[in-house]
PDB file of N, CA and C in Angstrom:
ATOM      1  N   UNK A   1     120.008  60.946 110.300  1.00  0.00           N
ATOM      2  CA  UNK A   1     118.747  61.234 110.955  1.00  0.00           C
ATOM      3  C   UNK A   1     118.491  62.743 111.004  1.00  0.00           C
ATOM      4  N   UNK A   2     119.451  63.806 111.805  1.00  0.00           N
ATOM      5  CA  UNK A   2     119.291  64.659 111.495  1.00  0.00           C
ATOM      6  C   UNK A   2     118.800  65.558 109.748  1.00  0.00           C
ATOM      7  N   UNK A   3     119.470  65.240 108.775  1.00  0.00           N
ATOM      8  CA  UNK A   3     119.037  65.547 107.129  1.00  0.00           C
ATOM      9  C   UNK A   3     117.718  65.266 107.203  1.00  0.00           C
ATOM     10  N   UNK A   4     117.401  64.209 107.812  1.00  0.00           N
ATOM     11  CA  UNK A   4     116.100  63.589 107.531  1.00  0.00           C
ATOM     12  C   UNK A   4     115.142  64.711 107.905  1.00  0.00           C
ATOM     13  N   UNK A   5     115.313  65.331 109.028  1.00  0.00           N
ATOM     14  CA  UNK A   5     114.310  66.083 110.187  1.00  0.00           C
ATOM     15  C   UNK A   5     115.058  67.620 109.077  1.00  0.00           C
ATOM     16  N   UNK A   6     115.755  68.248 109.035  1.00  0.00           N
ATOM     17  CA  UNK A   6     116.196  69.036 108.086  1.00  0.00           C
ATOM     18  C   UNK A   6     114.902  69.434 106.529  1.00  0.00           C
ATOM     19  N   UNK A   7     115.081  68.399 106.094  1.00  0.00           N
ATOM     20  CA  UNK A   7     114.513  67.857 104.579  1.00  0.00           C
ATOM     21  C   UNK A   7     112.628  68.044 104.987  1.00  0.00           C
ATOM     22  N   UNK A   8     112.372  67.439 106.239  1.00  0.00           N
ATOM     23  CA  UNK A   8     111.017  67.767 106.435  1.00  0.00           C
ATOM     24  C   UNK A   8     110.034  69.345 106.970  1.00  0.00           C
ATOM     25  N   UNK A   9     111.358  69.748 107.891  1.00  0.00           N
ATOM     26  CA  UNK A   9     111.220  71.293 107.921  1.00  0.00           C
ATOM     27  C   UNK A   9     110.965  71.920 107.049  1.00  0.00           C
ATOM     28  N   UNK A  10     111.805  71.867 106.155  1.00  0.00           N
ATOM     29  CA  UNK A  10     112.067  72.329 104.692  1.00  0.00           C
ATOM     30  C   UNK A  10     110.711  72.148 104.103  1.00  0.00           C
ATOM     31  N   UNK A  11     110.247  70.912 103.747  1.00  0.00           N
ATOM     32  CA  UNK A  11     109.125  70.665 103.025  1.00  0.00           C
ATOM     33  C   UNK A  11     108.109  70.847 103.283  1.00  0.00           C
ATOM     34  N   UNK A  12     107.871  71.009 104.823  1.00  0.00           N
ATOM     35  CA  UNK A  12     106.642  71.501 105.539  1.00  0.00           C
ATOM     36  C   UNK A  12     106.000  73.091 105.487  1.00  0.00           C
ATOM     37  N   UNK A  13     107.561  74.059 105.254  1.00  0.00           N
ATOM     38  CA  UNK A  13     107.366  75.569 104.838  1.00  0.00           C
ATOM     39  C   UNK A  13     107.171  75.866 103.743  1.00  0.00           C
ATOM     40  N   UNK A  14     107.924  74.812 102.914  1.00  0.00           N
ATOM     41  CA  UNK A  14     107.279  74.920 101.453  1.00  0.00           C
ATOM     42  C   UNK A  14     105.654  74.623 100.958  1.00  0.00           C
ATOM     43  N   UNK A  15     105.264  74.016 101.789  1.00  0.00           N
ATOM     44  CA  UNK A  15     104.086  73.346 101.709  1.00  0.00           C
ATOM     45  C   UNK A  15     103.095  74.569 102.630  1.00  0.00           C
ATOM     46  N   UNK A  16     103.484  74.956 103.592  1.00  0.00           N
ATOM     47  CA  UNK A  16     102.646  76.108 103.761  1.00  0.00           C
ATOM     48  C   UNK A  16     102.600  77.658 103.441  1.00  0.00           C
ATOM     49  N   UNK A  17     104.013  77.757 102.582  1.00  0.00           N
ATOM     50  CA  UNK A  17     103.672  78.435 101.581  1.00  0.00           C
ATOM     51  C   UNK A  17     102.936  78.830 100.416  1.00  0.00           C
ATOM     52  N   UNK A  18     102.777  77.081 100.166  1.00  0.00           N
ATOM     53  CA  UNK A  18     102.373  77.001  99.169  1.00  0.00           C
ATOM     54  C   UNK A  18     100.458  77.815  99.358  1.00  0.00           C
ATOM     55  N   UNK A  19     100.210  77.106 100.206  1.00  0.00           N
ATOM     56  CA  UNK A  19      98.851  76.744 100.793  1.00  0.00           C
ATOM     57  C   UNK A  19      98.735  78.490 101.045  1.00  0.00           C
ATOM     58  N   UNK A  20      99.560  79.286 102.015  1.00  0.00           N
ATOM     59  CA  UNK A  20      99.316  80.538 101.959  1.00  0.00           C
ATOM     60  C   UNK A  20      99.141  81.550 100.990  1.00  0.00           C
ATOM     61  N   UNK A  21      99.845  81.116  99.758  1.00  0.00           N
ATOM     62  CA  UNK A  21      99.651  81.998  98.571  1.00  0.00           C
ATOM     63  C   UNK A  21      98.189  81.425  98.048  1.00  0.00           C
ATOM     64  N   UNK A  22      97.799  80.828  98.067  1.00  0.00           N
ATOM     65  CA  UNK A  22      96.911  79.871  97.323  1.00  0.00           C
ATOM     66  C   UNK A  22      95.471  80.396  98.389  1.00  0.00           C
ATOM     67  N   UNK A  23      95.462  80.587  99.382  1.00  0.00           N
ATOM     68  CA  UNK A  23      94.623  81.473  99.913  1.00  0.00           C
ATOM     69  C   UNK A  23      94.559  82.921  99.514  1.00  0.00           C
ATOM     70  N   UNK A  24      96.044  83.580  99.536  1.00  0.00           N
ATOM     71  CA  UNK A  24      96.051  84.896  99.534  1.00  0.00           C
ATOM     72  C   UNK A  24      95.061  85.261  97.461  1.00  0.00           C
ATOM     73  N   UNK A  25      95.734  84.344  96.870  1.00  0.00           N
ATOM     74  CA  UNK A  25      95.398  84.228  95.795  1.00  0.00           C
ATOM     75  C   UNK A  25      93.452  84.314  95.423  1.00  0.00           C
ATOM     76  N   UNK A  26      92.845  83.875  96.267  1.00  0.00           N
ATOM     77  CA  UNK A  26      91.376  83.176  96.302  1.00  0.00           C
ATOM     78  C   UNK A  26      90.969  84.336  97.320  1.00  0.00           C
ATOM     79  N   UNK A  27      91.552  85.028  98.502  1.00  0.00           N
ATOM     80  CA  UNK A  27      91.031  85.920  99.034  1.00  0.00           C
ATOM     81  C   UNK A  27      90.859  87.495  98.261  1.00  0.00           C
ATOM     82  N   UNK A  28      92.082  87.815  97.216  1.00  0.00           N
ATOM     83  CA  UNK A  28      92.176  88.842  96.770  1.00  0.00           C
ATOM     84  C   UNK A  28      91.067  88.814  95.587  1.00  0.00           C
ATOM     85  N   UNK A  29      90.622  87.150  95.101  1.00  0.00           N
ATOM     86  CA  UNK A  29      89.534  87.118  94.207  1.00  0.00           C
ATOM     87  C   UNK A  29      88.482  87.547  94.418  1.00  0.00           C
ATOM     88  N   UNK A  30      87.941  87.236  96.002  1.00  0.00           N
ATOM     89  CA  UNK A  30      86.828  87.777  96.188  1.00  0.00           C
ATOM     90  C   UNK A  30      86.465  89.193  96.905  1.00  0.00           C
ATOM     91  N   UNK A  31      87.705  89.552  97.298  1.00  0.00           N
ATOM     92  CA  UNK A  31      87.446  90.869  96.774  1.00  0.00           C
ATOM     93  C   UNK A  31      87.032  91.536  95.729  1.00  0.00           C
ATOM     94  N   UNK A  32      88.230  90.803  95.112  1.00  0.00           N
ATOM     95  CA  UNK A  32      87.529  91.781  93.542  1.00  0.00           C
ATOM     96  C   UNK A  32      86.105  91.310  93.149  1.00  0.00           C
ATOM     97  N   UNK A  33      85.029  90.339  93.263  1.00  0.00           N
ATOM     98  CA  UNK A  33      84.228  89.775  93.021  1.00  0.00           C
ATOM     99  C   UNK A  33      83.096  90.915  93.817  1.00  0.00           C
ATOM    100  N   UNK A  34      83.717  91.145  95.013  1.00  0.00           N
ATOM    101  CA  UNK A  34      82.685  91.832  96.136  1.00  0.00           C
ATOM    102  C   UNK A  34      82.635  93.338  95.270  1.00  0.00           C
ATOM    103  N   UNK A  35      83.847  93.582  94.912  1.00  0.00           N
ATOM    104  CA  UNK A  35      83.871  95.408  94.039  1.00  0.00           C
ATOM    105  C   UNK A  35      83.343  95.295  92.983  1.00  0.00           C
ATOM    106  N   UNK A  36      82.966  94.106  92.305  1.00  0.00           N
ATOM    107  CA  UNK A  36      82.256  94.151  90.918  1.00  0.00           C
ATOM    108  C   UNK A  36      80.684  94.087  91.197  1.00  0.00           C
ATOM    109  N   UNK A  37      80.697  93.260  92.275  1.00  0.00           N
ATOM    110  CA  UNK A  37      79.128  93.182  92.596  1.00  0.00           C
ATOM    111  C   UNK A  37      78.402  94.541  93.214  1.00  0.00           C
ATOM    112  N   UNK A  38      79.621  95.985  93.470  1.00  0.00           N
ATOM    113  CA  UNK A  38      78.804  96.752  94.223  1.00  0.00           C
ATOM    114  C   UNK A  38      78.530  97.641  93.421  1.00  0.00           C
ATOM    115  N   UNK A  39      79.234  97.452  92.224  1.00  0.00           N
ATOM    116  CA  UNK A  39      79.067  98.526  90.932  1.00  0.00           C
ATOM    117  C   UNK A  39      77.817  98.416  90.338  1.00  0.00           C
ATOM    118  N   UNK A  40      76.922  96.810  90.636  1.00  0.00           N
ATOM    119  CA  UNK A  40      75.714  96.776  90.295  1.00  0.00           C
ATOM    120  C   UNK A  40      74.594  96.428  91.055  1.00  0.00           C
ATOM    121  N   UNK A  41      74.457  97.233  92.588  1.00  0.00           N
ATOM    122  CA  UNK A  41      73.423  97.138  93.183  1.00  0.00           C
ATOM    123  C   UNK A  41      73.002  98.549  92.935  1.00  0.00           C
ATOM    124  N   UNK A  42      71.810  98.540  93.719  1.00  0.00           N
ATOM    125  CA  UNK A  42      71.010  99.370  93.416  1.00  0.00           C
ATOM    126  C   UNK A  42      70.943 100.616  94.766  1.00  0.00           C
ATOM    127  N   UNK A  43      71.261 100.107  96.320  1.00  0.00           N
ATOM    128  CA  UNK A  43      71.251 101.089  96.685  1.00  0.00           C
ATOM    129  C   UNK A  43      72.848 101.671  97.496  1.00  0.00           C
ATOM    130  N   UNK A  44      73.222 102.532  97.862  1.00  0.00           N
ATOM    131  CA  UNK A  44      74.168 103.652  98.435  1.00  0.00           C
ATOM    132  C   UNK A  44      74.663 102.131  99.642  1.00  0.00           C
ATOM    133  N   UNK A  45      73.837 101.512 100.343  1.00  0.00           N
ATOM    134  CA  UNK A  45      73.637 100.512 101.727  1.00  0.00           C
ATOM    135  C   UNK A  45      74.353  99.429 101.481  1.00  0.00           C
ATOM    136  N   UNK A  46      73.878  98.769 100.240  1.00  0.00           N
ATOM    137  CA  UNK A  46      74.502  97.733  99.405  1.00  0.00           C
ATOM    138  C   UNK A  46      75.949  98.342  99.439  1.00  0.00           C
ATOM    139  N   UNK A  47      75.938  98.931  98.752  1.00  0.00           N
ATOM    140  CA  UNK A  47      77.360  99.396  97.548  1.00  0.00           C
ATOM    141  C   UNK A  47      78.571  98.608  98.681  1.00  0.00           C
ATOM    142  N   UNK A  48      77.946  99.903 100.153  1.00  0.00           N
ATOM    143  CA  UNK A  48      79.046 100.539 101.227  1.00  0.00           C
ATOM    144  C   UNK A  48      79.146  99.333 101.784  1.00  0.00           C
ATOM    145  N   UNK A  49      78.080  98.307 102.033  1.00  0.00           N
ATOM    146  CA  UNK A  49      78.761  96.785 102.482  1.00  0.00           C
ATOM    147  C   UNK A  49      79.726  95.891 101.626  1.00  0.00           C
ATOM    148  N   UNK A  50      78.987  95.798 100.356  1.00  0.00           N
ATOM    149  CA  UNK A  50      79.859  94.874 100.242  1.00  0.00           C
ATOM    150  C   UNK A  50      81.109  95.759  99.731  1.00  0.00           C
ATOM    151  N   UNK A  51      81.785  96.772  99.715  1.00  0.00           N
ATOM    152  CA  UNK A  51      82.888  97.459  99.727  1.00  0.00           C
ATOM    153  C   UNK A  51      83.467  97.425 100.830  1.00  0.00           C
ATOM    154  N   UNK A  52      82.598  97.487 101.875  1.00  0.00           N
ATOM    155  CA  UNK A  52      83.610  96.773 103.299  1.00  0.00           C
ATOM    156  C   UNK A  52      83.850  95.078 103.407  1.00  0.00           C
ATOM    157  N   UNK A  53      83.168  94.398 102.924  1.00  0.00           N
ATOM    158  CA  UNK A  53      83.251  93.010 102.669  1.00  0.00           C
ATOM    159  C   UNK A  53      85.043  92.976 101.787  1.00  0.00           C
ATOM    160  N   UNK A  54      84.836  93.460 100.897  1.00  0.00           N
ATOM    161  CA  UNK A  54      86.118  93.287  99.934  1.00  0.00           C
ATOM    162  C   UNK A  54      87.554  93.306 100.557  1.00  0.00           C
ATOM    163  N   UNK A  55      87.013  95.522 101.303  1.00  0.00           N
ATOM    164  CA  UNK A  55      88.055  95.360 102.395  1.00  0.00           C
ATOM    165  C   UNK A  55      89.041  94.467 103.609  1.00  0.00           C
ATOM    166  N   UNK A  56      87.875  93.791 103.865  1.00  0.00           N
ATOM    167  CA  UNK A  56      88.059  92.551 104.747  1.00  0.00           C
ATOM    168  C   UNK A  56      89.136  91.613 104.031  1.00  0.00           C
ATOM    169  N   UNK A  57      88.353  91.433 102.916  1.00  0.00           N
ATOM    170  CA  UNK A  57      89.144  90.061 101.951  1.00  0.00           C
ATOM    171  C   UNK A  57      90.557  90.415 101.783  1.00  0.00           C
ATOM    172  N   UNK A  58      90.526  91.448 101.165  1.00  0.00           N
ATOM    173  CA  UNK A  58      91.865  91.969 101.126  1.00  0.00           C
ATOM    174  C   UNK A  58      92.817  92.106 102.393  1.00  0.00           C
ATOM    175  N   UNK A  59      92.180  92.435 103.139  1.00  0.00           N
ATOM    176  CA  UNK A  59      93.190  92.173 104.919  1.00  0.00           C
ATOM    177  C   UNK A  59      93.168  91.110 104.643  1.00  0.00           C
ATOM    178  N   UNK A  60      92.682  89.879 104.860  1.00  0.00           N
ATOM    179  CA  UNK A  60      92.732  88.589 104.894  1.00  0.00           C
ATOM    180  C   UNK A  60      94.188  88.200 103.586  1.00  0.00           C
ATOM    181  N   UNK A  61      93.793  88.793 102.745  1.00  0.00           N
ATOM    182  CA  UNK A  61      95.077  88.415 101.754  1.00  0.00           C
ATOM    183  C   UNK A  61      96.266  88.966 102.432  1.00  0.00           C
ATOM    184  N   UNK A  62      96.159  89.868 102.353  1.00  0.00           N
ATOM    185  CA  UNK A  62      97.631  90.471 103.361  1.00  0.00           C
ATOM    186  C   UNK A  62      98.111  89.546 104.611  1.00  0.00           C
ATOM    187  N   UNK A  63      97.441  89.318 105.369  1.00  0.00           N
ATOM    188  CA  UNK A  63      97.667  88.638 106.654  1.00  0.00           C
ATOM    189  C   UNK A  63      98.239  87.327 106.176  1.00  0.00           C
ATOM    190  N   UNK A  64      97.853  86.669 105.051  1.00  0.00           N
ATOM    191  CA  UNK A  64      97.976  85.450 104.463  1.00  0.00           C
ATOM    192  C   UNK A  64      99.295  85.347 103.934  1.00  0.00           C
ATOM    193  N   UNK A  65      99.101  86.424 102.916  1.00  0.00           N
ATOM    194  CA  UNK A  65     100.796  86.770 102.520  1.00  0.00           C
ATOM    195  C   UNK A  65     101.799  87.037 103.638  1.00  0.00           C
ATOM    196  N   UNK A  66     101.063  87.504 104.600  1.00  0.00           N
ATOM    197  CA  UNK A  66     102.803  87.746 105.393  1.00  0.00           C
ATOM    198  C   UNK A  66     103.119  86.202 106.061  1.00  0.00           C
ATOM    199  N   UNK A  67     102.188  85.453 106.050  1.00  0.00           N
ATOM    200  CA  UNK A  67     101.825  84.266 106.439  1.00  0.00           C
ATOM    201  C   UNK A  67     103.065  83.119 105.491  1.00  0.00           C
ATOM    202  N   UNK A  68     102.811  83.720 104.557  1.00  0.00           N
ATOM    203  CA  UNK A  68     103.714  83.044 103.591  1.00  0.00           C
ATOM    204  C   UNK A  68     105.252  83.245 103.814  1.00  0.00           C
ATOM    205  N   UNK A  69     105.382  84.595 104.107  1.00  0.00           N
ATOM    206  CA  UNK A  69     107.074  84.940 103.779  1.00  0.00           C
ATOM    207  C   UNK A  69     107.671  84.598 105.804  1.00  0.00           C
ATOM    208  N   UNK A  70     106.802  84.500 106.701  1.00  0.00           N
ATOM    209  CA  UNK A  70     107.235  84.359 108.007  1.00  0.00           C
ATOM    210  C   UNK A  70     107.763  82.800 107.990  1.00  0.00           C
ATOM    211  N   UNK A  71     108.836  82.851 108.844  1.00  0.00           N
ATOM    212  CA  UNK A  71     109.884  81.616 108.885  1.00  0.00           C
ATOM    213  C   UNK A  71     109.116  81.344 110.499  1.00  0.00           C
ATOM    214  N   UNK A  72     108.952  79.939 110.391  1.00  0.00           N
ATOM    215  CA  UNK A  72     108.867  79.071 111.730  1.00  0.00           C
ATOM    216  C   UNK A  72     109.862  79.503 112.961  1.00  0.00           C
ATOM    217  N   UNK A  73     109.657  79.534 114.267  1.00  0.00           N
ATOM    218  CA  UNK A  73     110.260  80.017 115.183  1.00  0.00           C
ATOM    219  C   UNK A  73     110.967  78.730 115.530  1.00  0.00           C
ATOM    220  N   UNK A  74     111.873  78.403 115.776  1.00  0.00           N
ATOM    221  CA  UNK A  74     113.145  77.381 116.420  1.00  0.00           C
ATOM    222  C   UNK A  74     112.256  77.002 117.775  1.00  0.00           C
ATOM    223  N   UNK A  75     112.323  75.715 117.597  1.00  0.00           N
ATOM    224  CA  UNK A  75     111.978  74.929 118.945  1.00  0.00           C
ATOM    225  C   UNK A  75     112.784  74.702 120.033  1.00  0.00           C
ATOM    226  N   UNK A  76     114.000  74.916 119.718  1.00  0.00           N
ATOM    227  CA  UNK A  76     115.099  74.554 121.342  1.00  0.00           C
ATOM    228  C   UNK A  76     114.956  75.398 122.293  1.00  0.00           C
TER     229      UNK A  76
END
């Protein structure tokens, strides 16, 4: 019984690992999506938002990633 509860821990961090990279992955995209789009607006207002937009994304990837490598805290 215990292995059992072991084996699901296990699979549950793997599984939100998984899920955390897989965000961090899709957040760092749209960043880059937000820096390509500011290279072709037209005014100074634009640019500086969505360059803070990106910024954001990218925190969001970071936060995600550390999200990934942090181990579950012990319940006893």
């Amino acid at each position: 019984m215990m292995t059992s509860a072991i084996v699901l821990i296990y699979a549950g961090r793997e599984q939100r690992k998984m899920i955390n990279m897989a965000q961090t992955t899709d957040y760092r995209k749209r960043a880059e999506e937000c820096v390509e789009l500011a290279q072709s607006v037209r005014t100074p207002e634009q640019r500086t938002m969505l360059l803070h937009i990106a910024e954001t994304w990218l925190r969001l990837a970071e936060n995600a990633g550390r999200g990934a490598m942090a181990e579950p805290q012990s319940v006893n």
